[in-house]
C-alpha atoms as a PDB file:
ATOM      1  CA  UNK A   1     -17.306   6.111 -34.498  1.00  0.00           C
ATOM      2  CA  UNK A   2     -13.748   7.287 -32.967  1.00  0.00           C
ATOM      3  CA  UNK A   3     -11.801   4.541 -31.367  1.00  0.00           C
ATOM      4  CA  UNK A   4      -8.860   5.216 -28.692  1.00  0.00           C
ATOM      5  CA  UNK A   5      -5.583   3.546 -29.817  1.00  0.00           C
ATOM      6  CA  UNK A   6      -3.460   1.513 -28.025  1.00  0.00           C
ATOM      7  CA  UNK A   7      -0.143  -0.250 -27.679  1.00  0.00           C
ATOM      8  CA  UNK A   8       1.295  -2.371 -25.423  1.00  0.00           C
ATOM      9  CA  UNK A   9       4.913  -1.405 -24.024  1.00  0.00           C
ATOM     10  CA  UNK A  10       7.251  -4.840 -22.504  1.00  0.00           C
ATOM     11  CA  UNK A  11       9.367  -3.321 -20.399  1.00  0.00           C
ATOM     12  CA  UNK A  12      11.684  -6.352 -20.284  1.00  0.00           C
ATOM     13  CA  UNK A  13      12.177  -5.767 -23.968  1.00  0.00           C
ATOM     14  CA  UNK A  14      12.459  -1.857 -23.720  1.00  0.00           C
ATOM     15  CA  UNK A  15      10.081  -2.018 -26.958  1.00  0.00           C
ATOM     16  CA  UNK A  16       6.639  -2.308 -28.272  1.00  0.00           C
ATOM     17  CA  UNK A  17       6.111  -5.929 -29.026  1.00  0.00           C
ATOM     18  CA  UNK A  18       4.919  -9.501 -29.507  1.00  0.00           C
ATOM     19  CA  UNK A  19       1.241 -10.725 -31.035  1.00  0.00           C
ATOM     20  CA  UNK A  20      -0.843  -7.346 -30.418  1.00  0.00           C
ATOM     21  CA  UNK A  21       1.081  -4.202 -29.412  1.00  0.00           C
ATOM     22  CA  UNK A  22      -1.635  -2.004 -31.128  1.00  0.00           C
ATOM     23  CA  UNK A  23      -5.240  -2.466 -30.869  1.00  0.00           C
ATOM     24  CA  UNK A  24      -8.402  -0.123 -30.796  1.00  0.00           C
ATOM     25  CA  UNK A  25     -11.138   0.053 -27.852  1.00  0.00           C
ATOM     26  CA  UNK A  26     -13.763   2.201 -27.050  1.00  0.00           C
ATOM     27  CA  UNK A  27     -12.790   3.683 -23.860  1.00  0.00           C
ATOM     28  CA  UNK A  28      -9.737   2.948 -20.996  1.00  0.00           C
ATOM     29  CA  UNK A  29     -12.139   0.582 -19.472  1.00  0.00           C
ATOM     30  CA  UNK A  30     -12.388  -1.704 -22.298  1.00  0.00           C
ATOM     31  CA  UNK A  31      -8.640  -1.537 -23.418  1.00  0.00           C
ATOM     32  CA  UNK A  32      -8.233  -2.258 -19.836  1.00  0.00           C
ATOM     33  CA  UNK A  33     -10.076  -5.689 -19.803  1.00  0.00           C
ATOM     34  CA  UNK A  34      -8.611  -6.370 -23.390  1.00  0.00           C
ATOM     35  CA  UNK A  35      -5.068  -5.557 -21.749  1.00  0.00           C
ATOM     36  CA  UNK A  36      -5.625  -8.045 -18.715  1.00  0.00           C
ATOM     37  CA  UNK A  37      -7.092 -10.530 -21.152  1.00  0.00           C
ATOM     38  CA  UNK A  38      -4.407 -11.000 -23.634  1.00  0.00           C
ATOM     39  CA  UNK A  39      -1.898 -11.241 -20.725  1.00  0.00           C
ATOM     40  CA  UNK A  40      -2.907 -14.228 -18.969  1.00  0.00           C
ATOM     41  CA  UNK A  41      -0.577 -16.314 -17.553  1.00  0.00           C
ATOM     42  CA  UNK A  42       2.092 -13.416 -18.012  1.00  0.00           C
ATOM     43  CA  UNK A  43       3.386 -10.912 -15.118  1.00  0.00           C
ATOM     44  CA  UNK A  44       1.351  -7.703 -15.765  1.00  0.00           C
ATOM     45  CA  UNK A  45       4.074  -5.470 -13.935  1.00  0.00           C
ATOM     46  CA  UNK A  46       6.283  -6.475 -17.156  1.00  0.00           C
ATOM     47  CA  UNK A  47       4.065  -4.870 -19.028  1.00  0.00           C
ATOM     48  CA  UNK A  48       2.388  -0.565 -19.590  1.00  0.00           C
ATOM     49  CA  UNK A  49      -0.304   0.182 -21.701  1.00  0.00           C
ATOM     50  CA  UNK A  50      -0.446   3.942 -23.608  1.00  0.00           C
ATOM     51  CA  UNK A  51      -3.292   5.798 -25.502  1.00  0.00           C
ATOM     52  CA  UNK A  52      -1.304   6.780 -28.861  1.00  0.00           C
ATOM     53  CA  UNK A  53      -3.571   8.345 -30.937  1.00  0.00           C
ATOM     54  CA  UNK A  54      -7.447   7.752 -32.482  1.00  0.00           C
ATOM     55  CA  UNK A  55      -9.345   5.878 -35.259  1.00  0.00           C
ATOM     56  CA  UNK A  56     -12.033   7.377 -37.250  1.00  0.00           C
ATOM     57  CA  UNK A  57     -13.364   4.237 -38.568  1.00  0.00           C
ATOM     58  CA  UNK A  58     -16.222   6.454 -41.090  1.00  0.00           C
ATOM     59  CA  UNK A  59     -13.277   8.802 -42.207  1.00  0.00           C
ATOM     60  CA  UNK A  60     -10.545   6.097 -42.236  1.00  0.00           C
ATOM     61  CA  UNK A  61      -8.734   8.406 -40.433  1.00  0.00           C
ATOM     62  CA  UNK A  62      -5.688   7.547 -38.105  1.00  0.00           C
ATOM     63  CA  UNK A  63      -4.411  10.535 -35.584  1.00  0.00           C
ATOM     64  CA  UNK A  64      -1.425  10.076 -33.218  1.00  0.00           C
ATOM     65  CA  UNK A  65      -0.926  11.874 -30.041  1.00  0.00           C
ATOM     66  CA  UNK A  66       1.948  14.276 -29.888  1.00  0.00           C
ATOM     67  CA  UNK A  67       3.143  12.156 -26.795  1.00  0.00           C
ATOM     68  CA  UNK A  68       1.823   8.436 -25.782  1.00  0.00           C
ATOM     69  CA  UNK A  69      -0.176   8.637 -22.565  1.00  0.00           C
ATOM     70  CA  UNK A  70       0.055   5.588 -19.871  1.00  0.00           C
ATOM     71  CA  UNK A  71      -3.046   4.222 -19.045  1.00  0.00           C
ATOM     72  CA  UNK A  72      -2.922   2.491 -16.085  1.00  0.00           C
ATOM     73  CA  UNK A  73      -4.330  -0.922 -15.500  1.00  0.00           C
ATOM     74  CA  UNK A  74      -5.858  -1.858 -11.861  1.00  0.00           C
ATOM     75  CA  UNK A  75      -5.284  -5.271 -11.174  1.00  0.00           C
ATOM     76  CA  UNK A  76      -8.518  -8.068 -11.617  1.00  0.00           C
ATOM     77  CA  UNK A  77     -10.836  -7.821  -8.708  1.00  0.00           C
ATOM     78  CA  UNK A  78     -12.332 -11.186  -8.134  1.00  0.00           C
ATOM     79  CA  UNK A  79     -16.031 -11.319  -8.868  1.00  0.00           C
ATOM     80  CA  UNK A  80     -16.879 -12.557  -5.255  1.00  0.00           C
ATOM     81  CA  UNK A  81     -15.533  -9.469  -3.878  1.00  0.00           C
END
């Protein structure tokens, strides 16, 4: 299966950092949820998430994107709404 790669962009920082700037989902929905998720308690407008590239995880194959694409993240809808 091919999985989208991500990394996670602190804008404070200028830099990709802290616990997990790359990770692997999926689809943009998923890395979406996994994106609100790991930022809990931290302001989200700190913070972009970009598609870099693709995992082939039956080839072990890695591919980056010529240039990172933002993937924007809609803010958490409440579930009564």
């Amino acid at each position: 299966m091919t999985y989208r790669v991500y990394a996670i962009f602190d804008r404070v920082a200028a830099e990709c950092t802290g616990p997990q700037v790359i990770f692997s989902a999926k689809n943009d929905g998923i890395a979406q949820r996994i994106f609100r998720n790991g930022l809990k308690g931290v302001r989200h407008d700190e913070f972009q998430m970009f598609l870099v590239g693709t995992f082939d995880d039956e080839k072990v194959r890695l591919d980056g994107l010529a240039k990172p694409e933002l993937v924007p993240v809609p803010p958490e809808v409440a579930a009564d709404a």
